[in-house]
Protein backbone atom coordinates (compact mmCIF):
# COMPACT_ATOMS: atom_id res chain seq x y z
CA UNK A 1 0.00 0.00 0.00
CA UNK A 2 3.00 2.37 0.92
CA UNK A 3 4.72 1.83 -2.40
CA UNK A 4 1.01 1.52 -4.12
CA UNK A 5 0.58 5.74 -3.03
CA UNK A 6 3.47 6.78 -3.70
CA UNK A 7 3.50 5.70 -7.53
CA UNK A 8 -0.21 7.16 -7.33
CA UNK A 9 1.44 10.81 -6.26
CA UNK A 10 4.21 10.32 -8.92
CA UNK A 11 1.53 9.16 -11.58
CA UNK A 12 -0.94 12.22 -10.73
CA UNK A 13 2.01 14.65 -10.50
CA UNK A 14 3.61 13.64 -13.92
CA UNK A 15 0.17 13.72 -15.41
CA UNK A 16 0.69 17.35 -15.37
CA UNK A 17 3.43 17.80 -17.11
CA UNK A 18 2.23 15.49 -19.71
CA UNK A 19 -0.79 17.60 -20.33
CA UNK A 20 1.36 20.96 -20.15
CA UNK A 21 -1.53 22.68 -19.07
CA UNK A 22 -3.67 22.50 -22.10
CA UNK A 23 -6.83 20.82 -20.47
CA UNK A 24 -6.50 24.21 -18.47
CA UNK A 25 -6.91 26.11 -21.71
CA UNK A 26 -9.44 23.73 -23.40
CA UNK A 27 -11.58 24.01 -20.11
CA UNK A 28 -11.15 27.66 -20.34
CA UNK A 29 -12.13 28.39 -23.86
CA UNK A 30 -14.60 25.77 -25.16
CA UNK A 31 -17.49 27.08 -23.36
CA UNK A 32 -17.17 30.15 -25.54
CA UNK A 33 -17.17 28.03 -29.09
CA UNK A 34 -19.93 25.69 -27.87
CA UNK A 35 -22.08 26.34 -31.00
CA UNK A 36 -19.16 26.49 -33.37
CA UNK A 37 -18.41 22.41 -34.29
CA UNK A 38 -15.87 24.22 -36.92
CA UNK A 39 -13.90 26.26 -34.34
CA UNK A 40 -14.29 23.44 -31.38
CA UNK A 41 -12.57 20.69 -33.54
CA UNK A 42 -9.48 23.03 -34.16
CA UNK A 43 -9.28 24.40 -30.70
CA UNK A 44 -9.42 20.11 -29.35
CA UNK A 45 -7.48 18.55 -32.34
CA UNK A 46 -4.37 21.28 -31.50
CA UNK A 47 -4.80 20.78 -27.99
CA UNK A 48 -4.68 16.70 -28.59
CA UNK A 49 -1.81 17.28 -31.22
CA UNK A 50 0.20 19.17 -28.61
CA UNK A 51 -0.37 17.41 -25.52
CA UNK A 52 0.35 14.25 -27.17
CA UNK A 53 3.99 15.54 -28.13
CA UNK A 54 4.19 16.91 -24.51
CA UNK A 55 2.77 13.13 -23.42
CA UNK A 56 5.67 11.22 -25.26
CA UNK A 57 8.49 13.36 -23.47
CA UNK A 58 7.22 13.44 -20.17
CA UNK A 59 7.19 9.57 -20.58
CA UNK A 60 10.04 8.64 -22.39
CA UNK A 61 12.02 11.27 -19.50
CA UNK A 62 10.24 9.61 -16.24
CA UNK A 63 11.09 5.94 -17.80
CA UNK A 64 14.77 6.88 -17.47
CA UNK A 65 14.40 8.23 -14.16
CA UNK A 66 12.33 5.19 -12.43
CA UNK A 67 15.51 3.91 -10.69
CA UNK A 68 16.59 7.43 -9.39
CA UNK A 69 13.25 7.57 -8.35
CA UNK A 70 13.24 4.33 -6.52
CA UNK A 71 16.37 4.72 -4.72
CA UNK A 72 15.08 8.99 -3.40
CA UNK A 73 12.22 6.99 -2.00
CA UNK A 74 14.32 3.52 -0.94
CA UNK A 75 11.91 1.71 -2.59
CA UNK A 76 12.69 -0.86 -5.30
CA UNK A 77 8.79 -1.35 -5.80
CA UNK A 78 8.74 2.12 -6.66
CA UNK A 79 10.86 2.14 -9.60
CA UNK A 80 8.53 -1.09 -10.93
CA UNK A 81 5.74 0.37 -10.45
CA UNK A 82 6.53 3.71 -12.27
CA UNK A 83 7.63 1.64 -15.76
CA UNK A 84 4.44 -0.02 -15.50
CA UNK A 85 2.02 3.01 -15.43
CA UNK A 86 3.76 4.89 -18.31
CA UNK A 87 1.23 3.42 -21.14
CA UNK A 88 -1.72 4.73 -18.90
CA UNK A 89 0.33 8.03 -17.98
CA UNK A 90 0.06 8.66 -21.57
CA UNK A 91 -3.24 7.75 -22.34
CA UNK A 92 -3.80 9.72 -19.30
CA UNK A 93 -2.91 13.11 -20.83
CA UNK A 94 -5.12 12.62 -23.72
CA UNK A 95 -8.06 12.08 -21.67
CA UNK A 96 -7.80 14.75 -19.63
CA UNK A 97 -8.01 17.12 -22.83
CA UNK A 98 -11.23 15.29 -23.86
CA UNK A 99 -12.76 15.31 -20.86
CA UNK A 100 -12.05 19.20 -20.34
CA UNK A 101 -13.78 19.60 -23.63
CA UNK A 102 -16.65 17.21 -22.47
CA UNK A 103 -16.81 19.78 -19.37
CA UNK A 104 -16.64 22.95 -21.06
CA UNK A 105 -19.73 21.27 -23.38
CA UNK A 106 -21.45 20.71 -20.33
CA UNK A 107 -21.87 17.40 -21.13
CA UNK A 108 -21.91 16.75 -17.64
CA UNK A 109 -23.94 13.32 -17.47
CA UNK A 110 -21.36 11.44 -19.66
CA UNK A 111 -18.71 13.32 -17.75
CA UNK A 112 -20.20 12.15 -14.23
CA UNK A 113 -20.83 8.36 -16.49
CA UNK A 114 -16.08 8.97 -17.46
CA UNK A 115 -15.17 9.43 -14.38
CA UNK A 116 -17.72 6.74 -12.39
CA UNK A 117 -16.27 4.15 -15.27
CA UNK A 118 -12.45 4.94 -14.49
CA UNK A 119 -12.83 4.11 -10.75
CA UNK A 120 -14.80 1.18 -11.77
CA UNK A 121 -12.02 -0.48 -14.14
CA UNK A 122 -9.44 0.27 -11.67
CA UNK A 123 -11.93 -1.66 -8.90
CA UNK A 124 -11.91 -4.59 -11.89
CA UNK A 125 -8.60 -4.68 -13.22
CA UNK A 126 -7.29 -4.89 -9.44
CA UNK A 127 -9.46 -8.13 -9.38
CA UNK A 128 -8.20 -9.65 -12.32
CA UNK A 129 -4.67 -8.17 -10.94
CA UNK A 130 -5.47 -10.43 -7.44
CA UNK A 131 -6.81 -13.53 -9.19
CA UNK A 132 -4.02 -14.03 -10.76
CA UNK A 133 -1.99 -13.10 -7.96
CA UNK A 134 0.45 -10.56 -9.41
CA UNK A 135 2.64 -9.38 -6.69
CA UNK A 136 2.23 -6.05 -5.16
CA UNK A 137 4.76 -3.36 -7.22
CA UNK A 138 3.07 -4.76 -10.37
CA UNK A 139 -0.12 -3.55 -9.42
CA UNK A 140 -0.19 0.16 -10.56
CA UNK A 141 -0.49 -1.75 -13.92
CA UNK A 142 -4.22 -1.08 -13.47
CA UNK A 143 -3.98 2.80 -14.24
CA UNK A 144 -3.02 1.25 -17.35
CA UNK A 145 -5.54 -0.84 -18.01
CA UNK A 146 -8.05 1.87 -17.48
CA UNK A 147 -6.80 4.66 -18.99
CA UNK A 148 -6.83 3.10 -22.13
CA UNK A 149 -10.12 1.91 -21.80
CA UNK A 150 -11.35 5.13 -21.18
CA UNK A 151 -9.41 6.67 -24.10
CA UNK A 152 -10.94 4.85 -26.74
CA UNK A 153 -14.07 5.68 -25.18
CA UNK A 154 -13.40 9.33 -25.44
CA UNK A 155 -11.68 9.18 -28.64
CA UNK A 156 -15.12 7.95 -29.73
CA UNK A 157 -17.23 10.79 -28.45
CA UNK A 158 -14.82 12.84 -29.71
CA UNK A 159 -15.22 11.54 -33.31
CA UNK A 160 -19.25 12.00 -32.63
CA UNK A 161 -18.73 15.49 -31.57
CA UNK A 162 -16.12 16.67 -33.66
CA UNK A 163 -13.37 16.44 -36.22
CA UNK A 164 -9.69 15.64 -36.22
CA UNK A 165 -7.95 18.61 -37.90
CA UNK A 166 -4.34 17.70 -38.52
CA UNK A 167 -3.54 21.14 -39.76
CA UNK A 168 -4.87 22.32 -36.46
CA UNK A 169 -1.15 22.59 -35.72
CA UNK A 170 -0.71 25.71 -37.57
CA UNK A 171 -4.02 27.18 -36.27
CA UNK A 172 -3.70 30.08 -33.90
CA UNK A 173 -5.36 28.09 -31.49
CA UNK A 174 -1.86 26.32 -30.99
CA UNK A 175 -0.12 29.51 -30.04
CA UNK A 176 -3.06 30.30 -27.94
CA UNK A 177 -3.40 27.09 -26.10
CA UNK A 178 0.70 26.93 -25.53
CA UNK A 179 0.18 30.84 -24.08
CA UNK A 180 -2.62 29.54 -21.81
CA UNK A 181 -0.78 26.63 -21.33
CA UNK A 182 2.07 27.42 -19.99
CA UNK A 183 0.69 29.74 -18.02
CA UNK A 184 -1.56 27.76 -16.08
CA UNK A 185 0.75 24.69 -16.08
CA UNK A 186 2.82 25.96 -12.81
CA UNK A 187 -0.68 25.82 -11.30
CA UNK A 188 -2.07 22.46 -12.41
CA UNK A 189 1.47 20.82 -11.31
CA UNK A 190 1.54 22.93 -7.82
CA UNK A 191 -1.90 22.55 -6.99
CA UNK A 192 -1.39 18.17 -7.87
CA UNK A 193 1.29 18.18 -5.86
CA UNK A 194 -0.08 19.55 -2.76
CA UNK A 195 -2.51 17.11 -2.89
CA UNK A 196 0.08 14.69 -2.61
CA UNK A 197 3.02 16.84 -0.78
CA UNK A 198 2.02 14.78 2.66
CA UNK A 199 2.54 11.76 0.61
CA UNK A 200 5.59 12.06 -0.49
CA UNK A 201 7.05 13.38 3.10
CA UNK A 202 5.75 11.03 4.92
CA UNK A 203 7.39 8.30 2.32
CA UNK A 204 10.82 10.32 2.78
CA UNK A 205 10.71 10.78 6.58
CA UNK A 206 8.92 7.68 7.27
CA UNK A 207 8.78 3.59 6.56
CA UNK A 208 6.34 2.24 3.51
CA UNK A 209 4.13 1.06 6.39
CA UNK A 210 3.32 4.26 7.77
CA UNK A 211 2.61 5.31 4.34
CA UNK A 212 0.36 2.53 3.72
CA UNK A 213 -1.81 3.94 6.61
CA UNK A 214 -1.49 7.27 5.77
CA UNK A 215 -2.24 6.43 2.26
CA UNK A 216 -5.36 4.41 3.36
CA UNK A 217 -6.90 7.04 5.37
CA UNK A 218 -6.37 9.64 2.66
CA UNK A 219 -8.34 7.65 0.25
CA UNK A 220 -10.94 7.84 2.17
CA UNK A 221 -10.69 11.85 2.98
CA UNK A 222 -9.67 12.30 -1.18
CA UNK A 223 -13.23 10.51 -1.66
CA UNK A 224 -15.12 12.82 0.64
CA UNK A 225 -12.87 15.33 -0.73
CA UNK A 226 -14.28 14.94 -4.34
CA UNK A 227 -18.22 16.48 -3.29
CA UNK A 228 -17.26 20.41 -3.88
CA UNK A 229 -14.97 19.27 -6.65
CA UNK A 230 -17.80 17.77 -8.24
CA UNK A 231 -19.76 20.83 -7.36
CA UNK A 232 -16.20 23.00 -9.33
CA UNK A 233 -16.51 21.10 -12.21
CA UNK A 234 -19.90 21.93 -12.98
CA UNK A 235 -19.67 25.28 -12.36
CA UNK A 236 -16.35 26.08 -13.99
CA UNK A 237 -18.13 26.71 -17.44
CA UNK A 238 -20.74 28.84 -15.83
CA UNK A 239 -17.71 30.93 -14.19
CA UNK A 240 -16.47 31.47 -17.26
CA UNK A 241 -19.09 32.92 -19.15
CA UNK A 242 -20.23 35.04 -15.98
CA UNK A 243 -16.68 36.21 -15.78
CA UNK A 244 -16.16 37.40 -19.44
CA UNK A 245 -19.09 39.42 -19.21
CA UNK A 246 -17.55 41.32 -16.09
CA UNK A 247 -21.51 39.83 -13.94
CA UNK A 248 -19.44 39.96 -10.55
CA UNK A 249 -22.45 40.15 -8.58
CA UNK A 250 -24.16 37.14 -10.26
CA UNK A 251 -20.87 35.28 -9.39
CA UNK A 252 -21.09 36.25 -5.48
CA UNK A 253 -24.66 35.43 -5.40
CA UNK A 254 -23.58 31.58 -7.12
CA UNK A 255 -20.83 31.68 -4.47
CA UNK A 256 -23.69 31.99 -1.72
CA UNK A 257 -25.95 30.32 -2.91
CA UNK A 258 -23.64 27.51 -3.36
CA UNK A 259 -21.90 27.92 0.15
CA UNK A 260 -25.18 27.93 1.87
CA UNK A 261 -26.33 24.03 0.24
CA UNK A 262 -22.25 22.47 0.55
CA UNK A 263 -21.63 22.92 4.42
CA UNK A 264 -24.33 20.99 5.74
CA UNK A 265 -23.73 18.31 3.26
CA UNK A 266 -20.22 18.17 4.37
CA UNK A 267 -20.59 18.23 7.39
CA UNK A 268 -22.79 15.43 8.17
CA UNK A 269 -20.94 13.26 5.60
CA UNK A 270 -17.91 14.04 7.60
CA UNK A 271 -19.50 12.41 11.31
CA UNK A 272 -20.97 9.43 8.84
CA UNK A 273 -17.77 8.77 7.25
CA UNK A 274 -15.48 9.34 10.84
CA UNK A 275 -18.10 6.73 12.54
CA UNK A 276 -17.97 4.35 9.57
CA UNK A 277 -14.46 3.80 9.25
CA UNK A 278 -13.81 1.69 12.20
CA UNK A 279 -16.04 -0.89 10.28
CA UNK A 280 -14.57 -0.06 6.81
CA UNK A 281 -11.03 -0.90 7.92
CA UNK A 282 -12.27 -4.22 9.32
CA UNK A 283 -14.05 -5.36 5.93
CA UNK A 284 -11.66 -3.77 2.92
CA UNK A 285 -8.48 -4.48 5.02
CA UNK A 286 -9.03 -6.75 7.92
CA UNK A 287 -6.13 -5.17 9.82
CA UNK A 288 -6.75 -3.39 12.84
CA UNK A 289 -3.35 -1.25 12.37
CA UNK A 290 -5.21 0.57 10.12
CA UNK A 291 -7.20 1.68 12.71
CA UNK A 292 -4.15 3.99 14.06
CA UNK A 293 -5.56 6.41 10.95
CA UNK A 294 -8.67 7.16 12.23
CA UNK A 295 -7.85 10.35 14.15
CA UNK A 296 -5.89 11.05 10.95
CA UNK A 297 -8.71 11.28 8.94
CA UNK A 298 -10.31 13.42 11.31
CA UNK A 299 -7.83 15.88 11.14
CA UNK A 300 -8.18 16.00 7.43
CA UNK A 301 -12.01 16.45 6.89
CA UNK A 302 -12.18 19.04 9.30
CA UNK A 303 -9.90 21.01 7.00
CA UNK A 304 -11.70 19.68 4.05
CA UNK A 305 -15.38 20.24 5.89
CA UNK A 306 -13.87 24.50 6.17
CA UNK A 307 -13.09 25.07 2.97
CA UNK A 308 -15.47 23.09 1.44
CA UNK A 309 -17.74 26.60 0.70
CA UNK A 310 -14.60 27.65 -1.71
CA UNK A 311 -13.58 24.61 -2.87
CA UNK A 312 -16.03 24.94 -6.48
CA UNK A 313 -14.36 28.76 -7.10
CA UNK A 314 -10.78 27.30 -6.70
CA UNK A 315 -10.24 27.92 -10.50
CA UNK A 316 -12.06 30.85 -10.60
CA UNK A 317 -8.96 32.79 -11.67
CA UNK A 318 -8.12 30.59 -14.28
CA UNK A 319 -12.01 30.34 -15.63
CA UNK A 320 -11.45 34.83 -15.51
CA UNK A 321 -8.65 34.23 -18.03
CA UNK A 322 -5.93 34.81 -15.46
CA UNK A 323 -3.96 31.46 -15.10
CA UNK A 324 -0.91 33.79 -14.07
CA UNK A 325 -2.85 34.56 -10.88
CA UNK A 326 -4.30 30.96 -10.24
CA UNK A 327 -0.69 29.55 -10.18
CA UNK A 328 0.67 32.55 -7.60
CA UNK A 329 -2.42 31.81 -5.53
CA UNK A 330 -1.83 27.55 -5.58
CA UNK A 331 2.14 28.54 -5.12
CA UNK A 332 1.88 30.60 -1.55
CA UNK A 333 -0.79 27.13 -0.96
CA UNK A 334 1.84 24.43 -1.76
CA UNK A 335 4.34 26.45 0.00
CA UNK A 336 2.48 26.65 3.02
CA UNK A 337 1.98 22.99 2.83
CA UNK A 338 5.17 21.77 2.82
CA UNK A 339 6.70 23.95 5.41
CA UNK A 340 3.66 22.77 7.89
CA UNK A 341 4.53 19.38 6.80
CA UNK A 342 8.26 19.53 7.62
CA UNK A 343 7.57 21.34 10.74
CA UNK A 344 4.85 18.45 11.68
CA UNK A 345 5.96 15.46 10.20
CA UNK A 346 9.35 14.32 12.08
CA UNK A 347 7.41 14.98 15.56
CA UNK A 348 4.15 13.67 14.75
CA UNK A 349 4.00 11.34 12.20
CA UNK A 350 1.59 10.49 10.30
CA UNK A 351 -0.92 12.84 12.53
CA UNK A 352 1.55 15.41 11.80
CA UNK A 353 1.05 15.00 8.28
CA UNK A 354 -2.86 15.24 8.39
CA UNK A 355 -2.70 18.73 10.46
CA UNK A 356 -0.03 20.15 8.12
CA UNK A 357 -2.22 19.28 4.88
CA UNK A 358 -5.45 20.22 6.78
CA UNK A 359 -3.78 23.39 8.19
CA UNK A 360 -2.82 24.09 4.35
CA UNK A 361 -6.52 23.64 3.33
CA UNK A 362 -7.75 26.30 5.55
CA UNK A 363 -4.81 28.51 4.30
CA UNK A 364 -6.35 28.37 0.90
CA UNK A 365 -9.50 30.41 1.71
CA UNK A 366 -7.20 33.34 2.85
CA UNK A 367 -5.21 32.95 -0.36
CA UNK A 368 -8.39 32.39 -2.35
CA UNK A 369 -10.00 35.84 -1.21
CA UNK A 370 -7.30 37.21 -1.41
CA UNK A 371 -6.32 37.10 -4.91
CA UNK A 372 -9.56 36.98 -6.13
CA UNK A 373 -10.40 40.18 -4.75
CA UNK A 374 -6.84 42.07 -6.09
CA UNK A 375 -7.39 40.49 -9.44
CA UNK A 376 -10.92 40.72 -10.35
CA UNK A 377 -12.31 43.38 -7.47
CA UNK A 378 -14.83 40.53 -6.38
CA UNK A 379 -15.36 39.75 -2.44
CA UNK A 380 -16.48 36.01 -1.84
């Protein structure tokens, strides 16, 4: 399980540099060319032509580098488990530029149906992986296995919905995604790796075992986690147009309105989740070490249960056309995460890890505010 999260950080991390940012900018643009099949298909096709160039590199580089990797982390599983997710790391990329533009078509019942389906063939390719009892550093094979599922799914609703343009290339849209791009890649790397800062810490400061937990536990808090993100997702494409046409106050009334429905929600899946997970550990793992996590996970959906409220406007800069600002704001957030963590960690452990990336959580609404209110004049 130890080595099993850490390739999970690596994987999630490097699938932001082999996207480069360009979902970012396909997310950000699409919603405005919704009615324009024409324009869309150049604006995806150069985004898919580009990432996958971006894709190859990023995988061919972190291939080399699985043994250095292995041995920074003292953990031979590591460096097997990174060669085996580089197929799915790729395929990974791609799909993350269709489903942007599956997003910003507000196609949001096959997007709920792509995302539902990914956990799903991980949940089935880690069956097949057990019943034929493949040892434990081959497992990350199942990104893999689902991320090419799920990419000749997309590649099919993006043949329904669209058309390849190969000379998309030349388009302006390339120079416009790569200006986007790179500008809101910083962010999309910064704002992966703090979810995953504690992670890879804890794995530095700390045995595989204590990972394991840790990793355990933060399943379960990245889960609950996922409700306002779910809630973002949606409402990224409404932010968008609302921000283009300078409609501040319908903005701050969404932000309300949206606050006012999330907490509650949050909250009481919070106690149900905190009092189930004494009986979760005994049926998925049947271990009662696990159990040591459970005042871990506390400590991280109480963070999660604050900022929950702000959570859906966390692009909000980026959706404004700003990526500039989004990665400044996520930067002063990873920043404050790691120092909490390397203040926390060596004394406390694993606990030490939860209220460091809780602690950073809560930071975010200050930083949030903050910038949104120097860079757009809007107070949430």
């Amino acid at each position: 399980m130890g080595s099993f999260s850490q390739v999970l950080a690596i994987y999630l991390i490097a699938g932001q540099f082999a996207s480069a940012g360009l979902w970012l900018s396909v997310q950000r643009f699409i919603p405005e060319y919704a009615e324009d099949r024409n324009e869309r298909s150049v604006l995806v096709s150069s985004a898919l032509c580009l990432t996958a160039v971006a894709a190859s590199i990023v995988c061919l580089l972190l291939g080399l580098a699985s043994s250095a990797v292995g041995s920074i982390l003292d953990s031979h599983a590591v460096s097997t488990g990174v060669l085996y997710i580089l197929p799915g790391l790729w395929c990974f990329a791609i799909n993350k530029i269709l489903l942007a533009a599956v997003n910003g078509l507000q196609h949001m019942r096959f997007f709920a149906s792509v995302n539902a389906l990914r956990f799903l063939l991980m949940l089935v390719f880690l069956g097949l992986l057990m019943a034929m009892e493949v040892e434990g550093p081959y497992v990350p094979i199942l990104f893999t296995g689902a991320e090419v599922a799920l990419f000749a799914l997309l590649i099919f609703w993006f043949f329904c919905w669209h058309r390849f343009v190969l000379s998309a290339l030349r388009s302006p849209w390339s120079r416009r995604h790569l200006s986007h791009g790179w500008r809101a890649l910083p962010a999309g790397i910064i704002l992966e790796t703090n979810t995953r800062v504690d992670l890879l810490m804890l794995g530095y400061f700390s045995s595989d075992s204590v990972v394991g937990i840790y990793g355990f536990i933060a399943t379960f808090a990245e889960g609950i986690g996922q409700i306002p993100v779910i809630v973002q997702i949606n409402l990224n494409p409404i932010l968008t147009r609302l921000a283009a046409e300078e409609r501040m106050d319908e903005i701050r009334k969404l932000f309300r309105k949206t606050a006012v429905r999330i907490y509650p929600a949050m909250a009481g899946i919070t106690v149900i989740t905190l009092a189930l997970f004494p009986f979760a550990v005994k049926w998925i793992a049947g271990d009662e070490t696990f159990l040591e996590g459970h005042r871990w996970l506390g400590a991280l959906l109480i963070g999660l249960t604050i900022a929950a409220g702000y959570t859906p406007f966390a692009k909000l800069l980026n959706q404004a056309g700003i990526p500039g600002k989004q990665t400044l704001m996520v930067t002063a957030i990873l920043l404050s995460n790691v120092v909490l963590n390397f203040i926390l960690i060596p004394k406390l452990g694993g606990m030490g890890a939860a209220v460091a990336t809780s602690g950073a959580v809560v930071l975010g609404i200050f930083y949030l505010k903050l910038f949104v209110r120097r860079s757009i004049s809007l107070r949430l």
